[in-house]
PDB file of N, CA and C in Angstrom:
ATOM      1  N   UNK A   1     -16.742  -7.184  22.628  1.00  0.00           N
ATOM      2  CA  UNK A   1     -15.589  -6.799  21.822  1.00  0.00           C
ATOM      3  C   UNK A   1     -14.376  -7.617  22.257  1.00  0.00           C
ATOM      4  N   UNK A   2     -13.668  -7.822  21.223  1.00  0.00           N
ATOM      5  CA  UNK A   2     -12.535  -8.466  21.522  1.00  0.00           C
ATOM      6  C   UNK A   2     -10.968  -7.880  21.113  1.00  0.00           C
ATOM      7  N   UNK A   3     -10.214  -7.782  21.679  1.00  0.00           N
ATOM      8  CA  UNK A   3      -9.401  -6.978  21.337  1.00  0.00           C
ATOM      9  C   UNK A   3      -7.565  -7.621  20.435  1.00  0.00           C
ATOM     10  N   UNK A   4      -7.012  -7.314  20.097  1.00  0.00           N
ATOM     11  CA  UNK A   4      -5.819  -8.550  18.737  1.00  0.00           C
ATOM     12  C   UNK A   4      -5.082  -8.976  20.200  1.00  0.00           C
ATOM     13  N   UNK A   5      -4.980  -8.690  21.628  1.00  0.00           N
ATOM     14  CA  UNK A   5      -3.978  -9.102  22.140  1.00  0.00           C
ATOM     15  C   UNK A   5      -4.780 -10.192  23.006  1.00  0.00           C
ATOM     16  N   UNK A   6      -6.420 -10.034  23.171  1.00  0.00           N
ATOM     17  CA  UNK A   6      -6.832 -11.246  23.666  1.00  0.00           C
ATOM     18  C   UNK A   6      -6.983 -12.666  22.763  1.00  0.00           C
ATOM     19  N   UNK A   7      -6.852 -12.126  21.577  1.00  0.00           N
ATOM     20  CA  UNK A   7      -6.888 -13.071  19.973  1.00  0.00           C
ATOM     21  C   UNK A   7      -5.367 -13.819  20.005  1.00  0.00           C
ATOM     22  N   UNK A   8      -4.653 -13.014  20.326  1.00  0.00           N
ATOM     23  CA  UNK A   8      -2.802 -13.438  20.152  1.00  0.00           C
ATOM     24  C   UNK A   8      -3.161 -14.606  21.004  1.00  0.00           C
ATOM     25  N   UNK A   9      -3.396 -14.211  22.369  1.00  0.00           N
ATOM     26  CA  UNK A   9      -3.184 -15.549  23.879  1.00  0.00           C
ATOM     27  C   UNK A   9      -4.392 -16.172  23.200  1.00  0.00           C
ATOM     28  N   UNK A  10      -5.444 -16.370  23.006  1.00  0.00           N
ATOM     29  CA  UNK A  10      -6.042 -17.527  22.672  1.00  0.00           C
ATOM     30  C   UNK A  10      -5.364 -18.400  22.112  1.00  0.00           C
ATOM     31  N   UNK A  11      -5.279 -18.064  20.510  1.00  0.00           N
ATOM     32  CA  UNK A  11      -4.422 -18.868  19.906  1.00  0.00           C
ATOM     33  C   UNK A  11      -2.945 -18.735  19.804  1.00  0.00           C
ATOM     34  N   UNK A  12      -2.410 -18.402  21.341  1.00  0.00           N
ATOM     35  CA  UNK A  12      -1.187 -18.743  21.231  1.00  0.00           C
ATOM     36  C   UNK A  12      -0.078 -17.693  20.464  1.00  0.00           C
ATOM     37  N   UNK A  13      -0.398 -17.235  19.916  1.00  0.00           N
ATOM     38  CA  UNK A  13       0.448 -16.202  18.931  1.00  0.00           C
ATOM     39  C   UNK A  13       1.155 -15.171  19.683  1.00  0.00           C
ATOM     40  N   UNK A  14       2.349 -15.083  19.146  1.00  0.00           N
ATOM     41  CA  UNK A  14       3.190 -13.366  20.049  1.00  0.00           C
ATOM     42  C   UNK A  14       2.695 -12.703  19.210  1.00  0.00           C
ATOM     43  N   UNK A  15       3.090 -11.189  19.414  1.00  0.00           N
ATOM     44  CA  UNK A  15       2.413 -10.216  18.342  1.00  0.00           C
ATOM     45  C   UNK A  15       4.017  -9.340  18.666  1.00  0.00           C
ATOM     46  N   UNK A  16       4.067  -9.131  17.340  1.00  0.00           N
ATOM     47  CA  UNK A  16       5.222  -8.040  16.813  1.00  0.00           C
ATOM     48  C   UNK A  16       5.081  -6.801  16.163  1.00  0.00           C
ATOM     49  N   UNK A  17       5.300  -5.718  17.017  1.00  0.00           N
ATOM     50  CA  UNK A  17       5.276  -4.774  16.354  1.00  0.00           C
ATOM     51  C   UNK A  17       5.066  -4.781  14.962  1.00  0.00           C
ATOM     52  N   UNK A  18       4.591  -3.998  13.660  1.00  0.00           N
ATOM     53  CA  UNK A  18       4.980  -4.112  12.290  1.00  0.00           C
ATOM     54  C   UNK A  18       5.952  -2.714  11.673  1.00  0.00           C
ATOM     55  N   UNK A  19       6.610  -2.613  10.897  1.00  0.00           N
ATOM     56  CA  UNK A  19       7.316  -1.681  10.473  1.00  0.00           C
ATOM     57  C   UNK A  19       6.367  -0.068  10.485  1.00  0.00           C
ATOM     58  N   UNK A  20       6.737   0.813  10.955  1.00  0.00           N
ATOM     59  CA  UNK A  20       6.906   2.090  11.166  1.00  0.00           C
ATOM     60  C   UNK A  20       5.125   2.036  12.143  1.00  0.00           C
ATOM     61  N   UNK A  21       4.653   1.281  12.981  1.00  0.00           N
ATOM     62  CA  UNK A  21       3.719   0.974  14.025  1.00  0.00           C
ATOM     63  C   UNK A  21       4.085   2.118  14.989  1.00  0.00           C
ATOM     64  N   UNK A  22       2.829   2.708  15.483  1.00  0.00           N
ATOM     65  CA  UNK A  22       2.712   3.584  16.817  1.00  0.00           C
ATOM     66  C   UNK A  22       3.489   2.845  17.681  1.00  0.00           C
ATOM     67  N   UNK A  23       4.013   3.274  19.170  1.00  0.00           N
ATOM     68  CA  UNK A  23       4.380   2.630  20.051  1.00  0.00           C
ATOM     69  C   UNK A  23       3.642   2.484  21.439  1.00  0.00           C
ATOM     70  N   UNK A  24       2.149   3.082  20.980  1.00  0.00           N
ATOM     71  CA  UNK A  24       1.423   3.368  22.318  1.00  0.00           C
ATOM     72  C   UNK A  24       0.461   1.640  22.413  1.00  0.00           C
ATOM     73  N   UNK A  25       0.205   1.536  23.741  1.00  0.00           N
ATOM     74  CA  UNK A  25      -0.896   0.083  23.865  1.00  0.00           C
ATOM     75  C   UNK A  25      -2.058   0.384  23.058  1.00  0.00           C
ATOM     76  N   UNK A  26      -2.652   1.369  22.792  1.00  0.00           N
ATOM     77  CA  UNK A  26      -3.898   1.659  22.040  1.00  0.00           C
ATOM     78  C   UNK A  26      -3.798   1.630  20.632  1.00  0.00           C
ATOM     79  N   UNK A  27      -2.226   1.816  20.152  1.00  0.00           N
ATOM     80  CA  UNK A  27      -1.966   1.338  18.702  1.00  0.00           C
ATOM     81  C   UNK A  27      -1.822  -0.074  18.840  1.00  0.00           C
ATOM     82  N   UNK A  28      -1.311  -0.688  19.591  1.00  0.00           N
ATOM     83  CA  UNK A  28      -0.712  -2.121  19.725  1.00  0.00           C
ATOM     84  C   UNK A  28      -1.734  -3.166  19.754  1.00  0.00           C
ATOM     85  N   UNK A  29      -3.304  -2.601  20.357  1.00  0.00           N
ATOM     86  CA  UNK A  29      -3.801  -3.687  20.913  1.00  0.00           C
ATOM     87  C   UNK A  29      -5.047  -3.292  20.634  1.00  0.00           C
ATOM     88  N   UNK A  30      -5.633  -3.153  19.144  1.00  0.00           N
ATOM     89  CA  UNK A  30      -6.579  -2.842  18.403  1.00  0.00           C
ATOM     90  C   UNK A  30      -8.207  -3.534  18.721  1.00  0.00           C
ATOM     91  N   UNK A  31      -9.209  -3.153  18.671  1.00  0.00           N
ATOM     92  CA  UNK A  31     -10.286  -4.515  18.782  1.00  0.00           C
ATOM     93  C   UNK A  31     -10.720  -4.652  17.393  1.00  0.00           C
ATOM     94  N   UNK A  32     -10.717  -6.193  17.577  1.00  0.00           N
ATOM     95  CA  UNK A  32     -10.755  -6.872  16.453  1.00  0.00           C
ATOM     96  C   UNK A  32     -12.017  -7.458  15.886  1.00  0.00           C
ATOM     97  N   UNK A  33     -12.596  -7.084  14.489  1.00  0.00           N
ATOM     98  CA  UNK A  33     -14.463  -7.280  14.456  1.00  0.00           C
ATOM     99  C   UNK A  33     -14.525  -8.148  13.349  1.00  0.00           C
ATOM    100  N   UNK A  34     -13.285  -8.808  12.679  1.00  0.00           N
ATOM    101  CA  UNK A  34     -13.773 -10.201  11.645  1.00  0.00           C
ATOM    102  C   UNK A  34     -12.295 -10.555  11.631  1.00  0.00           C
ATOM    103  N   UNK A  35     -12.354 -11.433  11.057  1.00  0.00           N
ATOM    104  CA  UNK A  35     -10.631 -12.233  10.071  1.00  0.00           C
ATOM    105  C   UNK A  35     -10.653 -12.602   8.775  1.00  0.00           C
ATOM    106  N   UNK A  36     -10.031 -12.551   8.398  1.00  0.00           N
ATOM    107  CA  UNK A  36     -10.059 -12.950   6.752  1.00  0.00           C
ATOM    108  C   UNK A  36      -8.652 -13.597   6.245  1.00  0.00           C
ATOM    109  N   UNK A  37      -9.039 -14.411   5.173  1.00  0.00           N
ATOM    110  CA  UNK A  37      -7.599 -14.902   4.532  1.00  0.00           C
ATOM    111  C   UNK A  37      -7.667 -14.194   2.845  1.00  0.00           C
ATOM    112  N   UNK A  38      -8.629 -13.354   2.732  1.00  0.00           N
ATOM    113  CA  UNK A  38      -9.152 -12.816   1.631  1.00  0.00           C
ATOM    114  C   UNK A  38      -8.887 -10.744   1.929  1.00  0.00           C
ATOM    115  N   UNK A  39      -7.267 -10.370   1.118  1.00  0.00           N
ATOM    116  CA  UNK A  39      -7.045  -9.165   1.264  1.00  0.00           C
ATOM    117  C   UNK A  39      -8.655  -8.268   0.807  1.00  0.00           C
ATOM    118  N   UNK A  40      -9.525  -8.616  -0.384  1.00  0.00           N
ATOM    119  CA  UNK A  40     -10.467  -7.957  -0.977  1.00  0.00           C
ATOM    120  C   UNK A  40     -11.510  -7.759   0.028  1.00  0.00           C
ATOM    121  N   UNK A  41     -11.801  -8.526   1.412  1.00  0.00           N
ATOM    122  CA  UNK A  41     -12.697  -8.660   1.645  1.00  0.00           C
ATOM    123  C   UNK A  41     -12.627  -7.644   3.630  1.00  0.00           C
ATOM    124  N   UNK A  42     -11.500  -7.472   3.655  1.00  0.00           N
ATOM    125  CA  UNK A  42     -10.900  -6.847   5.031  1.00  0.00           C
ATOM    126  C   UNK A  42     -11.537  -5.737   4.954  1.00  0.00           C
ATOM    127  N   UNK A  43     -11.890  -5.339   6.161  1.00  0.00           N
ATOM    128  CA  UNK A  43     -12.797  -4.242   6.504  1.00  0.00           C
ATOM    129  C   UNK A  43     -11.846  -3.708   7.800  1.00  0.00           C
ATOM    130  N   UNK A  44     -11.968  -2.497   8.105  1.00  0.00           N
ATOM    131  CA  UNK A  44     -11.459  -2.182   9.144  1.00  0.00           C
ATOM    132  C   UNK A  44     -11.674  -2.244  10.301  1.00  0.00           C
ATOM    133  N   UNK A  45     -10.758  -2.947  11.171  1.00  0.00           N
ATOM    134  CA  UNK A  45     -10.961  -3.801  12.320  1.00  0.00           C
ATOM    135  C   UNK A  45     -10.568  -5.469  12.142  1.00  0.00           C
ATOM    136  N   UNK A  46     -10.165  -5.777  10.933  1.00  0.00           N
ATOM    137  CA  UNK A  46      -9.977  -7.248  10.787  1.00  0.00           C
ATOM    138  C   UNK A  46      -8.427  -7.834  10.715  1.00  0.00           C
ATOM    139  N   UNK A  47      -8.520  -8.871  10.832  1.00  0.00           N
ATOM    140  CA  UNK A  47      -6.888  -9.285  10.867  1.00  0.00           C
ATOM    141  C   UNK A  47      -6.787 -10.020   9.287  1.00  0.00           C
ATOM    142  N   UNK A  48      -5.739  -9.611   9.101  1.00  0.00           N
ATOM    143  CA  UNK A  48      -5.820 -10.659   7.609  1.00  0.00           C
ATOM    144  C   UNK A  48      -5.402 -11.676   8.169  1.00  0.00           C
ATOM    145  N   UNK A  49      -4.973 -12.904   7.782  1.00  0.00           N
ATOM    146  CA  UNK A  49      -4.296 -13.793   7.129  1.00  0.00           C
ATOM    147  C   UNK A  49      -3.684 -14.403   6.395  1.00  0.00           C
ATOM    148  N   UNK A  50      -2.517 -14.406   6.491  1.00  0.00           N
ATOM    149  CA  UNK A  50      -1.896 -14.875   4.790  1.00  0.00           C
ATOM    150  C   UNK A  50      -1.381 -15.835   4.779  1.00  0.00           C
ATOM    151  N   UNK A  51      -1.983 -16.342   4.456  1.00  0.00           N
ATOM    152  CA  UNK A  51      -1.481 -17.812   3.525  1.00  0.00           C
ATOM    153  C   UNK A  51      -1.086 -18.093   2.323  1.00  0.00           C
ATOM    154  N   UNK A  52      -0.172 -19.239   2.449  1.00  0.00           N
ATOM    155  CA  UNK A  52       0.517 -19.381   1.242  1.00  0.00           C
ATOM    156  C   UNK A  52       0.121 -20.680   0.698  1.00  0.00           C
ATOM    157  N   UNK A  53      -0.331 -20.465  -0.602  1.00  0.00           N
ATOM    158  CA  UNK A  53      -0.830 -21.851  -1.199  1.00  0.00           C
ATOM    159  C   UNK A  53       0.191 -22.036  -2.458  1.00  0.00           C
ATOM    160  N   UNK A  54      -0.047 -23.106  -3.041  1.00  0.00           N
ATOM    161  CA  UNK A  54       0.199 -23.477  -4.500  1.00  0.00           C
ATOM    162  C   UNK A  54       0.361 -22.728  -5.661  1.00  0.00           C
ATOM    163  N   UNK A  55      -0.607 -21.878  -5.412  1.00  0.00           N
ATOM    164  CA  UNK A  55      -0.601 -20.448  -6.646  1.00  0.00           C
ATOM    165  C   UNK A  55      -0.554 -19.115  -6.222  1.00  0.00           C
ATOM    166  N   UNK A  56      -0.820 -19.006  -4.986  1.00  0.00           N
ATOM    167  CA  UNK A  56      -0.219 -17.491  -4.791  1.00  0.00           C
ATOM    168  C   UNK A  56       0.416 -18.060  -3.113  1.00  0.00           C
ATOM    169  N   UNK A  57       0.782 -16.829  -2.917  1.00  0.00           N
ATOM    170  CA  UNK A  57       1.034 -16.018  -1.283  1.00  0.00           C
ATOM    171  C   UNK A  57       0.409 -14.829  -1.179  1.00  0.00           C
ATOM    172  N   UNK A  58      -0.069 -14.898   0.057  1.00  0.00           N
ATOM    173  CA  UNK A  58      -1.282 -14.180   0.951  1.00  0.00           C
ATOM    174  C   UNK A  58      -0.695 -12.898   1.466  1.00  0.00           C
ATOM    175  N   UNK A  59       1.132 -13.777   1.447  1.00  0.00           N
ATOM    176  CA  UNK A  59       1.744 -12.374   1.646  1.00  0.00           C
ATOM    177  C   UNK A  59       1.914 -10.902   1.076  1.00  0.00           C
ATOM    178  N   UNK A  60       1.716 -11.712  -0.589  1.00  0.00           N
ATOM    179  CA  UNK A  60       2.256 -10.846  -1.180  1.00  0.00           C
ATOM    180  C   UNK A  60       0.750  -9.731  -1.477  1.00  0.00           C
ATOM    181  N   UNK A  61      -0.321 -10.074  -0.397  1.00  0.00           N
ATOM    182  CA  UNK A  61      -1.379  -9.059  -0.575  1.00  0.00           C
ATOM    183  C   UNK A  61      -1.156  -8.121   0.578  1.00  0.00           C
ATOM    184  N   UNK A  62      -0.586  -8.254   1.551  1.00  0.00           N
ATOM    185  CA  UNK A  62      -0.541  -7.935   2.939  1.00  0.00           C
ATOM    186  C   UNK A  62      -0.412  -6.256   3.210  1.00  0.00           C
ATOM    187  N   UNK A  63       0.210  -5.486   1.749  1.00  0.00           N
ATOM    188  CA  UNK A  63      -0.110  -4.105   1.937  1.00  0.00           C
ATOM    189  C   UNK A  63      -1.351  -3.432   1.373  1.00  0.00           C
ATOM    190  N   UNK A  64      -2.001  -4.252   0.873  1.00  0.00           N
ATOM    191  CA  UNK A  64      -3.325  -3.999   0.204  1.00  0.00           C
ATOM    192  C   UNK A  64      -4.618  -4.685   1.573  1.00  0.00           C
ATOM    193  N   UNK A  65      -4.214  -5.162   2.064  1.00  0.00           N
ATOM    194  CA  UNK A  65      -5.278  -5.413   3.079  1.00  0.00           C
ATOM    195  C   UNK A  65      -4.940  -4.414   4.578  1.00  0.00           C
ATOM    196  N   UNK A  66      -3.785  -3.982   4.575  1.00  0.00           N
ATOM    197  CA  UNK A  66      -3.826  -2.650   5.600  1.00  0.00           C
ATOM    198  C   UNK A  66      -4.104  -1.585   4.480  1.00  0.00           C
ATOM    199  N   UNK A  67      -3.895  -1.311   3.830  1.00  0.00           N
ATOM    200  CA  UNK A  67      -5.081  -0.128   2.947  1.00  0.00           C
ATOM    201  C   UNK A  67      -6.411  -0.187   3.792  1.00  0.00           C
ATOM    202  N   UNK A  68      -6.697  -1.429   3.390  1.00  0.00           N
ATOM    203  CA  UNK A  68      -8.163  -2.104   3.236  1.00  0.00           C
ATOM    204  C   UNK A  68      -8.715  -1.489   4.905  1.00  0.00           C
ATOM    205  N   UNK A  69      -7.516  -1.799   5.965  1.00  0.00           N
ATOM    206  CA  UNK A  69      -8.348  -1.837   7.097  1.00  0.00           C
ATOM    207  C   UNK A  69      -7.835  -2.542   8.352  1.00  0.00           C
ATOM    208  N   UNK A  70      -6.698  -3.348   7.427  1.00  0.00           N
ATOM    209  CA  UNK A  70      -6.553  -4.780   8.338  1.00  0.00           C
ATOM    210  C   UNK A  70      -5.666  -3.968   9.809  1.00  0.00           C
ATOM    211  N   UNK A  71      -6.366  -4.583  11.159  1.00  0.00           N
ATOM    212  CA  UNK A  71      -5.245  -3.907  11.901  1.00  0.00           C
ATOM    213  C   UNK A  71      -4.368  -4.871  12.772  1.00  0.00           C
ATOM    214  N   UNK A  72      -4.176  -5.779  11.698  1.00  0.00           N
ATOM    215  CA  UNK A  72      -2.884  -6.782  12.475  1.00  0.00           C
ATOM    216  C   UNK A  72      -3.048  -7.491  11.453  1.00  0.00           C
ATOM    217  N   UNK A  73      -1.666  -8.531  10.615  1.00  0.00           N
ATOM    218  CA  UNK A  73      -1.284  -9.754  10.344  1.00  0.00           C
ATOM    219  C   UNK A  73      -1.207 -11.368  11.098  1.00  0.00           C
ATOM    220  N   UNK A  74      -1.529 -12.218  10.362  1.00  0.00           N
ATOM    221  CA  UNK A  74      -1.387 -13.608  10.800  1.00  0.00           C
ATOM    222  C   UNK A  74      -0.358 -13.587  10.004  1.00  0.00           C
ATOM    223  N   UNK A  75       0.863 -14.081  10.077  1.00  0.00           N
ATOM    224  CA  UNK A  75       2.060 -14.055   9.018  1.00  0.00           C
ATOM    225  C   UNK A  75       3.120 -15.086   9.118  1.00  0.00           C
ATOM    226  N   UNK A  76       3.985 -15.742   8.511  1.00  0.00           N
ATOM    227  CA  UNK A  76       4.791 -16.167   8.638  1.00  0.00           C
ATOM    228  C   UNK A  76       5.995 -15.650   8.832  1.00  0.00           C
ATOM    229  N   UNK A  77       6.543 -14.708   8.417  1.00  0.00           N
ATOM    230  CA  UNK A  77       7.666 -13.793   8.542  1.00  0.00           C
ATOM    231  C   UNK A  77       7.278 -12.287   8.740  1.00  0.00           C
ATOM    232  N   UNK A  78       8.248 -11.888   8.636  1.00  0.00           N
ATOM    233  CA  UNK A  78       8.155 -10.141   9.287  1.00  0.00           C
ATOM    234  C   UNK A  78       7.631  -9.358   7.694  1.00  0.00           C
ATOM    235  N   UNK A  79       6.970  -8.322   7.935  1.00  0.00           N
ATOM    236  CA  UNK A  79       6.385  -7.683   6.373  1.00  0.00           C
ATOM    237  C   UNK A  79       6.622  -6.367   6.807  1.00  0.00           C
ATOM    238  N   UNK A  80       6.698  -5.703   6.168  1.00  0.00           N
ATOM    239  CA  UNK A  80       7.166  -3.845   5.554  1.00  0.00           C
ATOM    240  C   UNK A  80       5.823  -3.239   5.696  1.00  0.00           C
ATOM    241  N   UNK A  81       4.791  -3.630   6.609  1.00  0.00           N
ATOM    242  CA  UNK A  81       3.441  -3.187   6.830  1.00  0.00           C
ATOM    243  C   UNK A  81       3.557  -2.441   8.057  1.00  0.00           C
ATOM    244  N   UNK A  82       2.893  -1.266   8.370  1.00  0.00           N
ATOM    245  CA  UNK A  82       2.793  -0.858   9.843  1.00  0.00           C
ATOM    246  C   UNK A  82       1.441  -1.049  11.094  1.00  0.00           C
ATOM    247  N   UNK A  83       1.143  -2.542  10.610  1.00  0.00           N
ATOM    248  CA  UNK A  83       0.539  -2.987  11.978  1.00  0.00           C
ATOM    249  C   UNK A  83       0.845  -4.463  12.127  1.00  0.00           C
ATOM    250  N   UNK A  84       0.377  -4.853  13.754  1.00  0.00           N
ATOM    251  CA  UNK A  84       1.210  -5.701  14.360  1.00  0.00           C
ATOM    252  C   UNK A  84       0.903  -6.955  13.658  1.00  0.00           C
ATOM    253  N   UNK A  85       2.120  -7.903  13.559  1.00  0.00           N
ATOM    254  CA  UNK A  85       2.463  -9.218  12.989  1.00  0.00           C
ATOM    255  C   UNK A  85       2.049 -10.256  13.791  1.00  0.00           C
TER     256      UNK A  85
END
C-alpha cells in the first residue's frame, strides 16, 4: 500500500489541505490504489488529475471525481473540493 503523502515526496508535490478537509493525519494522508486523469473512471482511493487541454479542463470535473471517490487532487490551483490538493 501506498499512501498520497508517500506519492506527494516521490513526485515532489506539497499537498494542501482542500476546502472544508478533516484536520486529522488519517484524513490528510489517505492510501492511494489508482490515478486517473479521467473524473468517470475514479474509484475510491484514487487521485484524480486534472488537466487542462485544448477543449476542456480537468478542473472543471474535480467535484464530480470526489463524488466518485477521488481522495486527493493533482491540480494547478486551489479548488472548492474537500480533499487534499
Amino acid at each position: 500500500m501506498v499512501t498520497l503523502v508517500e506519492v506527494a515526496a516521490h513526485l515532489g508535490l506539497a499537498i494542501h489541505i482542500g476546502v472544508g478537509s478533516e484536520e486529522t493525519s488519517d484524513a490528510n494522508d489517505p492510501v492511494v490504489i489508482d490515478v486517473t486523469h479521467d473524473s468517470r473512471q475514479v474509484v475510491p482511493g484514487s487521485i484524480y488529475c486534472c488537466l487542462k487541454g485544448d477543449h476542456f479542463d480537468g478542473h472543471n470535473h474535480a467535484a464530480d471525481a470526489v463524488v466518485n471517490g477521488a481522495v486527493a487532487l493533482i491540480c494547478d490551483h486551489a479548488l472548492p473540493v474537500p480533499v487534499p490538493q
